[in-house]
N, C-alpha and C. Protein backbone atom coordinates (compact mmCIF):
# COMPACT_ATOMS: atom_id res chain seq x y z
N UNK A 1 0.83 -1.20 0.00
CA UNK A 1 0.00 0.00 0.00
C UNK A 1 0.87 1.26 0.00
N UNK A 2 0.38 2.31 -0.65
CA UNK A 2 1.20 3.15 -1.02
C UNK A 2 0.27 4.40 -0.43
N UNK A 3 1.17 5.86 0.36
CA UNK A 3 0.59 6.39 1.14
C UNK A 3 0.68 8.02 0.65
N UNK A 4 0.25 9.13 0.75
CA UNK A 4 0.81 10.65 0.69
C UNK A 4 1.07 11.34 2.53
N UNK A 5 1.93 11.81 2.20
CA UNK A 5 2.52 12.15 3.76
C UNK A 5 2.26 13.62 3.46
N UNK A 6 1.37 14.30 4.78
CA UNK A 6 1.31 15.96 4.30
C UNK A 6 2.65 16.17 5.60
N UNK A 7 3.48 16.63 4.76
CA UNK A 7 5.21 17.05 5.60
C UNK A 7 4.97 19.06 5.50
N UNK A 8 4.92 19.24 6.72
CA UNK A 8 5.31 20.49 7.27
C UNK A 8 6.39 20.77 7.70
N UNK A 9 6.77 21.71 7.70
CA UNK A 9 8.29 22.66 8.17
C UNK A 9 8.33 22.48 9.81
N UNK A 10 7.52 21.75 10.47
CA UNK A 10 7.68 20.94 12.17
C UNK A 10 8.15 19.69 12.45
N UNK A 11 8.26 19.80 13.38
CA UNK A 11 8.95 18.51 13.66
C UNK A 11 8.45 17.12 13.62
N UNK A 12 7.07 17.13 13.85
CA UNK A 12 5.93 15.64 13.95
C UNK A 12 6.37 15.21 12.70
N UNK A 13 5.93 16.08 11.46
CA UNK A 13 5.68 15.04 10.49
C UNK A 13 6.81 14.07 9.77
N UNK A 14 7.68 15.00 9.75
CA UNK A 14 8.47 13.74 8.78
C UNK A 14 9.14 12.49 10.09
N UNK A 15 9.06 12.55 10.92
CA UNK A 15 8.97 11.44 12.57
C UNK A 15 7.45 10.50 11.52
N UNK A 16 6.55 10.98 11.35
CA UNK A 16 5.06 10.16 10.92
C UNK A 16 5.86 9.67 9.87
N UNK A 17 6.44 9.91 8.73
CA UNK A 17 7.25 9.44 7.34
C UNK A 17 8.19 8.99 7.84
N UNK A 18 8.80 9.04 8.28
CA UNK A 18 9.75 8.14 8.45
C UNK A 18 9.38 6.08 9.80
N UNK A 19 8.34 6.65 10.48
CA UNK A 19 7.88 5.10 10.84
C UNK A 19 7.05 4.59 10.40
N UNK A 20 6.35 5.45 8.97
CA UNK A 20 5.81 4.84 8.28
C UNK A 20 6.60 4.11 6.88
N UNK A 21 7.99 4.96 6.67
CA UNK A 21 8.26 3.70 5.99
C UNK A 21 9.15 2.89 6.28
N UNK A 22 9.60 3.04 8.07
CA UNK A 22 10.22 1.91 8.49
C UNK A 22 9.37 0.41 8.25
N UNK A 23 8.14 1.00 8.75
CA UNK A 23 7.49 0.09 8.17
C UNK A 23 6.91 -0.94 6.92
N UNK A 24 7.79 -0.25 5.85
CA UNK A 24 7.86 -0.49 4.84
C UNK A 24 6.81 -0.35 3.85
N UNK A 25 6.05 0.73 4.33
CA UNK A 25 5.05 1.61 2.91
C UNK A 25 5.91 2.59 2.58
N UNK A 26 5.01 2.51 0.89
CA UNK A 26 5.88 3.65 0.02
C UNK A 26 5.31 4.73 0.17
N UNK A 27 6.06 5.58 0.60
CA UNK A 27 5.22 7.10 1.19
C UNK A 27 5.58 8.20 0.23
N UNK A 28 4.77 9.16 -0.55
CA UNK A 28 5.33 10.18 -0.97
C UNK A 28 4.79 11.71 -0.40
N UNK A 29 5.53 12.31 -0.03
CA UNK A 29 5.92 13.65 0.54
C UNK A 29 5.24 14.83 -0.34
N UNK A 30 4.06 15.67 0.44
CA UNK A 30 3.75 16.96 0.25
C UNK A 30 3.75 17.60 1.16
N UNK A 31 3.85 18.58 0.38
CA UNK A 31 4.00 20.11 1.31
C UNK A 31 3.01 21.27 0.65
N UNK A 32 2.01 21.60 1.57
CA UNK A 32 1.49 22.97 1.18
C UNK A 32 1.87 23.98 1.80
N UNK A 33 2.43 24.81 0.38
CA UNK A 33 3.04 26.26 1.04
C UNK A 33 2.63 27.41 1.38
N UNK A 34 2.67 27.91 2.02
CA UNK A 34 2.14 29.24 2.48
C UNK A 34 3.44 30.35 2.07
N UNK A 35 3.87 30.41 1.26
CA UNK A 35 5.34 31.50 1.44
C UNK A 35 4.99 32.74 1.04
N UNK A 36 3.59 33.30 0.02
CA UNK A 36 3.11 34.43 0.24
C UNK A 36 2.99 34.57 1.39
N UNK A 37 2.85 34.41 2.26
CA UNK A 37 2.71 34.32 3.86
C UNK A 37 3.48 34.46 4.50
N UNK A 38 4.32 33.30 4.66
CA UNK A 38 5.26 33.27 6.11
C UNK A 38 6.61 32.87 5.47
N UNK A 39 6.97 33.20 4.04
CA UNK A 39 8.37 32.69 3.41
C UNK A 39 8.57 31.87 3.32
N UNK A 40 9.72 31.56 2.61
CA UNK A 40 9.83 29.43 2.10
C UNK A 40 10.58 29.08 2.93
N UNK A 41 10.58 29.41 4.38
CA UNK A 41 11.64 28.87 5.36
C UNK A 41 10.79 27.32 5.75
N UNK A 42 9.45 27.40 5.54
CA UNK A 42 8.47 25.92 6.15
C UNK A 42 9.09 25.13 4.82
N UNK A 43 8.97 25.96 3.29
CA UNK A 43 8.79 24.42 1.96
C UNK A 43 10.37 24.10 2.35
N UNK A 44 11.27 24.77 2.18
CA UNK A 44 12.57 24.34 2.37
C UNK A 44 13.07 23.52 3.37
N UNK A 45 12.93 23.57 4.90
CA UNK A 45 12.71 22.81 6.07
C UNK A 45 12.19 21.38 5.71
N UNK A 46 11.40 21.35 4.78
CA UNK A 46 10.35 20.04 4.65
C UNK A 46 10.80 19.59 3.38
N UNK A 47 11.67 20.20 2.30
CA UNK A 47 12.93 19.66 1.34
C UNK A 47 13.43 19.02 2.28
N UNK A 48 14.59 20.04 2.80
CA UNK A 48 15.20 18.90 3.59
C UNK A 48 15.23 18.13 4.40
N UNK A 49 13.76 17.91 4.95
CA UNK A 49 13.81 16.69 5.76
C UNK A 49 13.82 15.27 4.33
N UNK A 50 12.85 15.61 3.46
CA UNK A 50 12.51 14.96 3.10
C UNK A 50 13.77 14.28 2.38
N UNK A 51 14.81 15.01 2.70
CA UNK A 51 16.09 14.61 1.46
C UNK A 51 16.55 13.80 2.74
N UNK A 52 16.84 14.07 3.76
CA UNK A 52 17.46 13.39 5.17
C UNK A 52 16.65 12.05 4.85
N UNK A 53 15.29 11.75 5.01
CA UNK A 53 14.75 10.55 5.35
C UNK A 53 14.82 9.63 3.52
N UNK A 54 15.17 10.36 2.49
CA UNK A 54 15.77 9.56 1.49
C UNK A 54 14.44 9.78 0.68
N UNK A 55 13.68 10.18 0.64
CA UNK A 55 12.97 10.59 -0.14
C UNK A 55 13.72 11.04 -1.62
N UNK A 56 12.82 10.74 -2.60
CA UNK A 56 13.57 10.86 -3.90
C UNK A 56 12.57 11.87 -4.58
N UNK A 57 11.78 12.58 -4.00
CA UNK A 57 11.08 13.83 -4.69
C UNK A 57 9.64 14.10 -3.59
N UNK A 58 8.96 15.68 -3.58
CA UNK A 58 7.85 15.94 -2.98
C UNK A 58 7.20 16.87 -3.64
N UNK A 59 5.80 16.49 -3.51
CA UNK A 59 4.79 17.74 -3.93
C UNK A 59 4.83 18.95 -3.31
N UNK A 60 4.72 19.72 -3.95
CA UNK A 60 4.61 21.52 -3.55
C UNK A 60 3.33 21.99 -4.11
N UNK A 61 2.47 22.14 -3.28
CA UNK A 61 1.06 23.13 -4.00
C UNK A 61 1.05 24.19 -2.56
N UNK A 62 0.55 25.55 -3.44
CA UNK A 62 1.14 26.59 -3.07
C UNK A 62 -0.49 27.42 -2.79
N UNK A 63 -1.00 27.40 -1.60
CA UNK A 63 -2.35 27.94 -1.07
C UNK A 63 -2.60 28.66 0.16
N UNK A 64 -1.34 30.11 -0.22
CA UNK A 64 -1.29 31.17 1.02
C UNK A 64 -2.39 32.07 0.46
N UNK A 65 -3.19 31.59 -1.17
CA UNK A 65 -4.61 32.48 -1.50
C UNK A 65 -5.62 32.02 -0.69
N UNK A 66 -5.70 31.09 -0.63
CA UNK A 66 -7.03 30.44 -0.37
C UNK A 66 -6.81 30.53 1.80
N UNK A 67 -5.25 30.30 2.17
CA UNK A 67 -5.74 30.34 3.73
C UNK A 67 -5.90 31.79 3.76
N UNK A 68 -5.67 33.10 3.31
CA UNK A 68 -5.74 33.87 3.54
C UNK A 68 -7.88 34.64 3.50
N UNK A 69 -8.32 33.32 2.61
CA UNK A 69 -9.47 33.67 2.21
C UNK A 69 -10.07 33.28 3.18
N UNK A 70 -9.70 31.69 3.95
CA UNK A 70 -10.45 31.26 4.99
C UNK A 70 -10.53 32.28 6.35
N UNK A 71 -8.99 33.40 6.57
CA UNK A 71 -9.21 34.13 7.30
C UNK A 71 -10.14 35.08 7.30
N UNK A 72 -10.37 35.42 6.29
CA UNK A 72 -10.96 36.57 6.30
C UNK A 72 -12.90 36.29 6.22
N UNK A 73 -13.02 35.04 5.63
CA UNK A 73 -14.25 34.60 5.45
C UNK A 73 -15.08 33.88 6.07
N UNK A 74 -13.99 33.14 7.35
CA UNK A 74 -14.74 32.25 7.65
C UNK A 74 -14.38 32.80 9.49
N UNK A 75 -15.27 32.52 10.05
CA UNK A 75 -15.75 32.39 11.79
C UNK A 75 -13.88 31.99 11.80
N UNK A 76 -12.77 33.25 12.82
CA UNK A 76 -11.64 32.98 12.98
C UNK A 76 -11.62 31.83 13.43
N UNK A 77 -12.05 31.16 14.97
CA UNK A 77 -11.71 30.70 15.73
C UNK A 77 -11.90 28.89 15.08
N UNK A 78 -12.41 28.90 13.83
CA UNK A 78 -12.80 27.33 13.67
C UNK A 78 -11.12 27.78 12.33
N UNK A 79 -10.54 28.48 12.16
CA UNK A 79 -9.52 28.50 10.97
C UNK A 79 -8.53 27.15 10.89
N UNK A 80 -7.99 26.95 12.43
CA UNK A 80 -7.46 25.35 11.91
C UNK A 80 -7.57 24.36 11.42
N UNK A 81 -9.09 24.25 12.11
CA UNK A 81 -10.36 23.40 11.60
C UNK A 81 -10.53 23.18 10.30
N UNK A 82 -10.52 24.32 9.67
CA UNK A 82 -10.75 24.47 8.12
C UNK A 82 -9.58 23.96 7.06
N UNK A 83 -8.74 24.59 7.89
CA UNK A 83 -7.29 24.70 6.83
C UNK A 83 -7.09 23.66 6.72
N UNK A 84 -7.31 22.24 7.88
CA UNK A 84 -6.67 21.13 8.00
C UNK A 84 -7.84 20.38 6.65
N UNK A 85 -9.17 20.51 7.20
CA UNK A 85 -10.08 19.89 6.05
C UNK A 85 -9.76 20.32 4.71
N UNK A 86 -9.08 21.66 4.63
CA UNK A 86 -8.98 22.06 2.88
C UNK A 86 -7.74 21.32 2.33
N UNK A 87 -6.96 20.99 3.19
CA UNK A 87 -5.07 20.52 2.98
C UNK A 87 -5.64 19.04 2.48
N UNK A 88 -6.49 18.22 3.58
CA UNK A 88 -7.25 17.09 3.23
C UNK A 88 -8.03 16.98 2.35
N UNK A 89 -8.42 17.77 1.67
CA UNK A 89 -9.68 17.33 0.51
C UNK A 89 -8.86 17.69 -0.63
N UNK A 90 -7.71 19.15 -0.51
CA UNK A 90 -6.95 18.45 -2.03
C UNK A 90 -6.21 17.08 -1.88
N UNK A 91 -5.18 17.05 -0.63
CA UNK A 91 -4.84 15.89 -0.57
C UNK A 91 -5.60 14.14 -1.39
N UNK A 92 -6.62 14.28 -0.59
CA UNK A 92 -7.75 12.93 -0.95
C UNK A 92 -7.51 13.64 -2.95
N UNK A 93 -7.85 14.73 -3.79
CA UNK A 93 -7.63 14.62 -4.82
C UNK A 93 -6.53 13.70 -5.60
N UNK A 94 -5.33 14.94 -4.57
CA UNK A 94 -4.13 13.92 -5.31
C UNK A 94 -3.56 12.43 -5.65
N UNK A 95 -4.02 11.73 -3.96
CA UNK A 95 -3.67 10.70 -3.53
C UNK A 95 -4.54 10.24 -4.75
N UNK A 96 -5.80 10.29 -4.99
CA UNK A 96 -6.90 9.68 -6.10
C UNK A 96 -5.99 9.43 -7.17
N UNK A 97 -5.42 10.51 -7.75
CA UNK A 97 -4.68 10.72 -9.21
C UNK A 97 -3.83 9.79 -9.67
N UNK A 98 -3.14 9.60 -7.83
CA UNK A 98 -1.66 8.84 -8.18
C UNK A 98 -1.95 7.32 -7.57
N UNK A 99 -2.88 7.41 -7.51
CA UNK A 99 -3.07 6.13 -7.12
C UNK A 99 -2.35 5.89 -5.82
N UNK A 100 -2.67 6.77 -4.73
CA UNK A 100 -2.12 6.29 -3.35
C UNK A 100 -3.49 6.25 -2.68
N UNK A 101 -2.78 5.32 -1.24
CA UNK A 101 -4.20 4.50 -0.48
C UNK A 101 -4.86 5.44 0.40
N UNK A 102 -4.10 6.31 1.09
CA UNK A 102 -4.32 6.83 2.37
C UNK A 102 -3.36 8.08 2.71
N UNK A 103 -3.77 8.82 3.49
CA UNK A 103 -3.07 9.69 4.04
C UNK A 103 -2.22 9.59 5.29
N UNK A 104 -1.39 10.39 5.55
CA UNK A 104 -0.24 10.30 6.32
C UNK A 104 -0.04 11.84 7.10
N UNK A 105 -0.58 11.62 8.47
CA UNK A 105 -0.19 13.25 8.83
C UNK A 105 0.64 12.98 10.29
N UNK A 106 1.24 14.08 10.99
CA UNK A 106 2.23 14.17 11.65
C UNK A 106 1.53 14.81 13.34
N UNK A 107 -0.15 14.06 13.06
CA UNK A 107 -0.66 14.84 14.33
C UNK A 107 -0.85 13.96 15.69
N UNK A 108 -0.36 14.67 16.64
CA UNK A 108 -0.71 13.80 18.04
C UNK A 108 -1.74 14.45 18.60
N UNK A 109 -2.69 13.38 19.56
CA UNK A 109 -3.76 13.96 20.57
C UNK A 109 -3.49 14.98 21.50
N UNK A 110 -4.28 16.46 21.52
CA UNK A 110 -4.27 17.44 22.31
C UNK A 110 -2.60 18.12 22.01
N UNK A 111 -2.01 17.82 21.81
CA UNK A 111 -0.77 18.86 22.04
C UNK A 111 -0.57 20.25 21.35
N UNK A 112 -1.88 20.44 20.38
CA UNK A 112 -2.44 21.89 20.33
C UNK A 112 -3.80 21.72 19.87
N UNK A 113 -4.61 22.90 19.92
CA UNK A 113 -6.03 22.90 19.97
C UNK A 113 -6.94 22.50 19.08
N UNK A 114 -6.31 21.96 17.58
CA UNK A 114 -6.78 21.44 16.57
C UNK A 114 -7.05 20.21 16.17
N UNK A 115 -6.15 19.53 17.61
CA UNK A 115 -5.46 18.39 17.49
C UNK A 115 -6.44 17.46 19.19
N UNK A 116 -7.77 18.67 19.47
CA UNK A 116 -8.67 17.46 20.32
C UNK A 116 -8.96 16.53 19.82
N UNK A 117 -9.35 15.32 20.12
CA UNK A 117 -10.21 14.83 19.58
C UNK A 117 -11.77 14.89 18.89
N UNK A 118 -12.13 15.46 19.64
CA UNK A 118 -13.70 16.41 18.85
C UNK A 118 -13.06 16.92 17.12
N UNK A 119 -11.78 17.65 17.37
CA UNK A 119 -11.31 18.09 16.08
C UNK A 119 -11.18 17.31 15.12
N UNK A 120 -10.74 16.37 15.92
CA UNK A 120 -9.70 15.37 14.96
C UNK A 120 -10.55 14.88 14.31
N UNK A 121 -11.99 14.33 15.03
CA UNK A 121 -12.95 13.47 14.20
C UNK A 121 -13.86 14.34 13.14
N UNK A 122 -13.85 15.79 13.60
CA UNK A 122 -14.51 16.62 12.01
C UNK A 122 -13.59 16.82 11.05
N UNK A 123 -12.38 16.45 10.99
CA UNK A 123 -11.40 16.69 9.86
C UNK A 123 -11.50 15.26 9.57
N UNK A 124 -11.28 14.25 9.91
CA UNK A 124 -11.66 12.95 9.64
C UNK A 124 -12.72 13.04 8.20
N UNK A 125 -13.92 13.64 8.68
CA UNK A 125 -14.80 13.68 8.13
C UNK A 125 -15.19 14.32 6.72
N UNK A 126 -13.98 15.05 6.35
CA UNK A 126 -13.56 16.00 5.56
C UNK A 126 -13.62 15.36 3.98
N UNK A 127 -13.09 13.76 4.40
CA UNK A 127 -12.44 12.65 3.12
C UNK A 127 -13.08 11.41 3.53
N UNK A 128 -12.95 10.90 2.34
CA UNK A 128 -13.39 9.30 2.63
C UNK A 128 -12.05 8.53 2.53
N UNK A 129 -11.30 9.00 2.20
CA UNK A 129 -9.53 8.24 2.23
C UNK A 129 -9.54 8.11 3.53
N UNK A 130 -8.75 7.10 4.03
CA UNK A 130 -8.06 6.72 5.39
C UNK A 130 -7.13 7.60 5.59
N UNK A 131 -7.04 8.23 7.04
CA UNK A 131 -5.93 9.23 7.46
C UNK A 131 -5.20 8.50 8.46
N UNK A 132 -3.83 7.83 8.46
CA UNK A 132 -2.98 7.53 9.53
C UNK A 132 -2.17 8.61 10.11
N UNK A 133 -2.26 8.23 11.11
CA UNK A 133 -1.40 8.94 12.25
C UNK A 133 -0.82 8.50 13.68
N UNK A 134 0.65 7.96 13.27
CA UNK A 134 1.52 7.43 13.47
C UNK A 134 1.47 7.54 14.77
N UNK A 135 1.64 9.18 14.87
CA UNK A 135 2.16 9.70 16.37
C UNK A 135 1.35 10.11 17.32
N UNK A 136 -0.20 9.33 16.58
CA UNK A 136 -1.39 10.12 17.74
C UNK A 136 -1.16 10.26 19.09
N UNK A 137 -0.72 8.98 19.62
CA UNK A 137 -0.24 8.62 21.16
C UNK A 137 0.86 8.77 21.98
N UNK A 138 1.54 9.70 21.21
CA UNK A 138 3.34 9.93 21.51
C UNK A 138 3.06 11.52 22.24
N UNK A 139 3.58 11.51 22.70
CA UNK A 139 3.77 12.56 23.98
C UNK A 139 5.25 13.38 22.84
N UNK A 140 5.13 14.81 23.16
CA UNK A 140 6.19 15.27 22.17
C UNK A 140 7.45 15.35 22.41
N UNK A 141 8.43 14.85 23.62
CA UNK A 141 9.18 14.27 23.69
C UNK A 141 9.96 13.50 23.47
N UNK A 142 8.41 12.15 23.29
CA UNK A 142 9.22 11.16 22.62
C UNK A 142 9.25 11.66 20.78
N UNK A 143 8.55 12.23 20.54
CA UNK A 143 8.37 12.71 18.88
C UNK A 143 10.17 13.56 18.60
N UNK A 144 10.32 14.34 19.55
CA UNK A 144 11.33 15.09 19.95
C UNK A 144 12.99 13.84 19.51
N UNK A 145 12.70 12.86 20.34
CA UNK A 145 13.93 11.98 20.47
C UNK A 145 14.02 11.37 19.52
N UNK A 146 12.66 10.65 18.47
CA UNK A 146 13.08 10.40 17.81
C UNK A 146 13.72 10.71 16.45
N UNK A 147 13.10 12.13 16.43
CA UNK A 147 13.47 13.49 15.42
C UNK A 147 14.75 13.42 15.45
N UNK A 148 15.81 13.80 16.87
CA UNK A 148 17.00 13.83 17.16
C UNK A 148 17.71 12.30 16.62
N UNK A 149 17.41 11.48 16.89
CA UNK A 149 17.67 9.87 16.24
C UNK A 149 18.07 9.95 14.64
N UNK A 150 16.70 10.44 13.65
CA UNK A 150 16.78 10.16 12.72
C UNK A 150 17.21 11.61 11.89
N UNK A 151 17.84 12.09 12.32
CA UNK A 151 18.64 13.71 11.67
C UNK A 151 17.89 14.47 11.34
N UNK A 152 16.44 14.54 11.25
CA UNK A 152 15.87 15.40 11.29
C UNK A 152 15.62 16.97 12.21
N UNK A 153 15.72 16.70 13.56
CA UNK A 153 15.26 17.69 14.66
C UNK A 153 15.99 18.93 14.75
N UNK A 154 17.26 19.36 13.65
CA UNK A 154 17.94 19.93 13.79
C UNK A 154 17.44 20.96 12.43
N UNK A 155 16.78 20.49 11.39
CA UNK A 155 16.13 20.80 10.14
C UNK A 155 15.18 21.44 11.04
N UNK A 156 14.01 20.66 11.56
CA UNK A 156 12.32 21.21 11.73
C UNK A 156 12.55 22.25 13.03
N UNK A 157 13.37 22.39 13.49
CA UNK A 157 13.21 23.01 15.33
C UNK A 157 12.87 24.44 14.99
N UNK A 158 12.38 25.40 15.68
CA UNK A 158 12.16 26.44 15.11
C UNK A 158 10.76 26.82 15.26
N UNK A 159 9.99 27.87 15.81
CA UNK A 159 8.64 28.22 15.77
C UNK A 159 7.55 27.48 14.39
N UNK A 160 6.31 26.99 14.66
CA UNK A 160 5.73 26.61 13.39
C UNK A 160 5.04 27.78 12.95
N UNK A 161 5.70 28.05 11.50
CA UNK A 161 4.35 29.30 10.94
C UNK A 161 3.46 29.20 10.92
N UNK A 162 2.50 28.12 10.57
CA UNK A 162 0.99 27.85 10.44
C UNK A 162 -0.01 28.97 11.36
N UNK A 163 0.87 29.10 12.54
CA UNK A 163 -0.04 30.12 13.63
C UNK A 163 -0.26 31.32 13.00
N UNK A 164 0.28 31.98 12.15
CA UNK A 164 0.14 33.11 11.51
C UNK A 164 -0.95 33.62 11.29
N UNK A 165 -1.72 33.28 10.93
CA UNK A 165 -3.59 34.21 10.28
C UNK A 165 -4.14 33.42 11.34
N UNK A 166 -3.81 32.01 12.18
CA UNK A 166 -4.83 31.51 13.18
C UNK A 166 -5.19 32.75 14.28
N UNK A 167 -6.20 31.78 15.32
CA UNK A 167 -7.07 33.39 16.13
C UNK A 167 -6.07 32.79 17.39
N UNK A 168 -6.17 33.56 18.20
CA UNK A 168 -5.94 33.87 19.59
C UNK A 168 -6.07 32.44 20.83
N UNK A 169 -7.49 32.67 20.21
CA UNK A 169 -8.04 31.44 20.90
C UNK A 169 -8.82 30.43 20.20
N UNK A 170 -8.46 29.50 19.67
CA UNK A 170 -9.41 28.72 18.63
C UNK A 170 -10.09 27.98 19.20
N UNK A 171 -11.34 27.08 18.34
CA UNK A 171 -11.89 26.21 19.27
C UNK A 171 -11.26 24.80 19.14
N UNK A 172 -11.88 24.73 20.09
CA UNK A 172 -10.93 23.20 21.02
C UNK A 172 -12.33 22.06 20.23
N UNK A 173 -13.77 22.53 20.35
CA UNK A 173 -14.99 21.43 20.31
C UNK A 173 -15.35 21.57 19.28
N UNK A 174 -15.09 21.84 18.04
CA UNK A 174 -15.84 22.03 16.62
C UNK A 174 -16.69 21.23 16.32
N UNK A 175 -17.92 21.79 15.46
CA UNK A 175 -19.12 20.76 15.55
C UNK A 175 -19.26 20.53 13.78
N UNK A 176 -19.27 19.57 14.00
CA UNK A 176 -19.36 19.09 11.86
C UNK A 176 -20.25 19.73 11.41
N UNK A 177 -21.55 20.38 11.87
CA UNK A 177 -22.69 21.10 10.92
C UNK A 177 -22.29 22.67 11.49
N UNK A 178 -21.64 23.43 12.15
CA UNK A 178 -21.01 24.68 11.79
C UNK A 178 -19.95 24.81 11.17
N UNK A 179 -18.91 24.20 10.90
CA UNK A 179 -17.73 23.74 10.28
C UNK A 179 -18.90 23.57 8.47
N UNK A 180 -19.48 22.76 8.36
CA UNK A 180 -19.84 23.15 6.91
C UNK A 180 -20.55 23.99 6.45
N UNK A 181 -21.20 24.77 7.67
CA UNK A 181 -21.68 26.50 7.21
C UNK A 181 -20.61 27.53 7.10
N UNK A 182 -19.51 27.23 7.56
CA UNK A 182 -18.70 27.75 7.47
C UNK A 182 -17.86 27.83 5.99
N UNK A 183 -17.85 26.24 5.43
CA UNK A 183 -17.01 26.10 4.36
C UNK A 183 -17.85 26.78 3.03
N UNK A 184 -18.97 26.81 3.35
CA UNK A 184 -20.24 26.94 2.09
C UNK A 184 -19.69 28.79 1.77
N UNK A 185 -18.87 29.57 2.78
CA UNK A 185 -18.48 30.54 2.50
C UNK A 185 -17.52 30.94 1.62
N UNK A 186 -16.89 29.78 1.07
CA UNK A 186 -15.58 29.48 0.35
C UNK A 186 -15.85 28.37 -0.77
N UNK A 187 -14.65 29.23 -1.60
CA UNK A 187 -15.31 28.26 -3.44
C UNK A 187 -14.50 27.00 -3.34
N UNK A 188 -15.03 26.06 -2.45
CA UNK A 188 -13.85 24.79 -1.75
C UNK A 188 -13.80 24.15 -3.51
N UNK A 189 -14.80 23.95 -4.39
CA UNK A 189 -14.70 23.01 -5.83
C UNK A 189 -13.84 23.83 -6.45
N UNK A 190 -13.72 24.71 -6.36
CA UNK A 190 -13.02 26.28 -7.63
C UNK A 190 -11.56 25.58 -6.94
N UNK A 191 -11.46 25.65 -5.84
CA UNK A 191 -9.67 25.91 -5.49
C UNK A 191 -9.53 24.23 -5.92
N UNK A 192 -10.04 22.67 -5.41
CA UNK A 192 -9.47 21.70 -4.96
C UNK A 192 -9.71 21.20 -6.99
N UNK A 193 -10.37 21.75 -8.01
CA UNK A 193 -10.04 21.54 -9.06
C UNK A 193 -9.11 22.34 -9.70
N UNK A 194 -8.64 23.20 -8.99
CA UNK A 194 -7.97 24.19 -9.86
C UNK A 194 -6.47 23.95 -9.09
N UNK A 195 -6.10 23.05 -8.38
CA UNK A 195 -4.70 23.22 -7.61
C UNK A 195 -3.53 22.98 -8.66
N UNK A 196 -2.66 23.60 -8.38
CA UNK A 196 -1.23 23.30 -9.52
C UNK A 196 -0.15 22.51 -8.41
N UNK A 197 -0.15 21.39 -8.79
CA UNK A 197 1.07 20.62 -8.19
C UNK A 197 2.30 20.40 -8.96
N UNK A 198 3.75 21.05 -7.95
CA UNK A 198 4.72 21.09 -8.96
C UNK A 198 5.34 19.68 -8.09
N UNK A 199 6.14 18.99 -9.02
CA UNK A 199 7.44 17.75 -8.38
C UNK A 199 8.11 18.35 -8.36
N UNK A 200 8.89 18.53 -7.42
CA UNK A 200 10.31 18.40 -6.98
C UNK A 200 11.35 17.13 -6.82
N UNK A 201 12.03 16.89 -7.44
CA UNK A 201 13.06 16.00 -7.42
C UNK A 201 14.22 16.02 -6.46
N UNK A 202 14.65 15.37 -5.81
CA UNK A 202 15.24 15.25 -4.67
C UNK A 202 16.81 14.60 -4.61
């Protein structure tokens, strides 16, 4: 079975890619960029992890238009909420295209507010693809050690941009039928048919 890994410029995810293909699935590596935003210090970070863990190329699709739209359009405090379902529903596109099984993300339980469980299960809900997640149960420590292990932790360390357009205080309990009054505010078919994915070769 063959998987798409969404790899951010933090430390979780490529730790999720890399014990997923200790395990011996073929994983391939995206990254959505925000660098109208917050600069290519996240796509570059997440190059080179991806070159550390032997990766031989990653997707780059580039949607600092569209989070900037969710800020401004949609109820702040559900914005993680959103961003994570929009990253997931192009994702579920791509994975379709290339013929991969499932998704691959780098999130553990509670260790920020997007990442409750209440959350976790309306982004779930986002795709009908399977979403693994390696590190749900890892305390960030151990995510930490094994980062340091596998040469990564020295690449990802560093504040995560993503917080940038998020609110203050987000919600922790998101409810699946305000979350899709929310999305109905945004041209979700216009952007997830219209995405440009470039390869990068590695």
């Amino acid at each position: 079975m063959k998987g798409l890994l969404l790899i951010s410029g933090g430390i979780d995810s490529p730790v999720a890619g890399y014990l997923m293909k200790k395990e011996g699935y073929e994983i391939v590596p995206i990254h959505f960029s925000s660098s109208n935003i917050v600069g290519n210090e996240p796509e570059e970070k997440s190059i080179a992890a991806c070159k550390k863990l032997g990766f031989d190329k990653i997707l780059l699709v580039e949607i600092s238009n569209f989070l900037k739209e969710i800020a401004e359009k949609c109820d702040r405090k559900y914005y993680f909420v959103i961003m994570k379902r929009v990253m997931n529903k192009i994702a579920e596109k791509i994975a379709k295209e290339k013929e991969l099984d499932f998704l691959v993300t780098g999130e553990n339980l509670g260790q920020v507010s997007s990442q409750t469980l209440q959350n976790i299960l309306v982004v779930d809900k986002s795709v009908r693809i399977p979403i693994i997640r390696p590190l749900i149960a890892y305390d960030k420590m151990e995510i930490v050690n094994i980062a340091k292990e596998i040469g990564t932790f020295e690449i990802s360390k560093g504040p995560e941009m993503c917080v940038v357009l998020g609110p203050k205080h987000p919600s922790t309990q998101a409810k699946e039928e305000i979350i899709l009054q929310e999305e109905k505010k945004l041209k979700l078919d216009n952007l997830i048919n219209n995405i440009s994915v470039k390869i990068k070769r590695l």
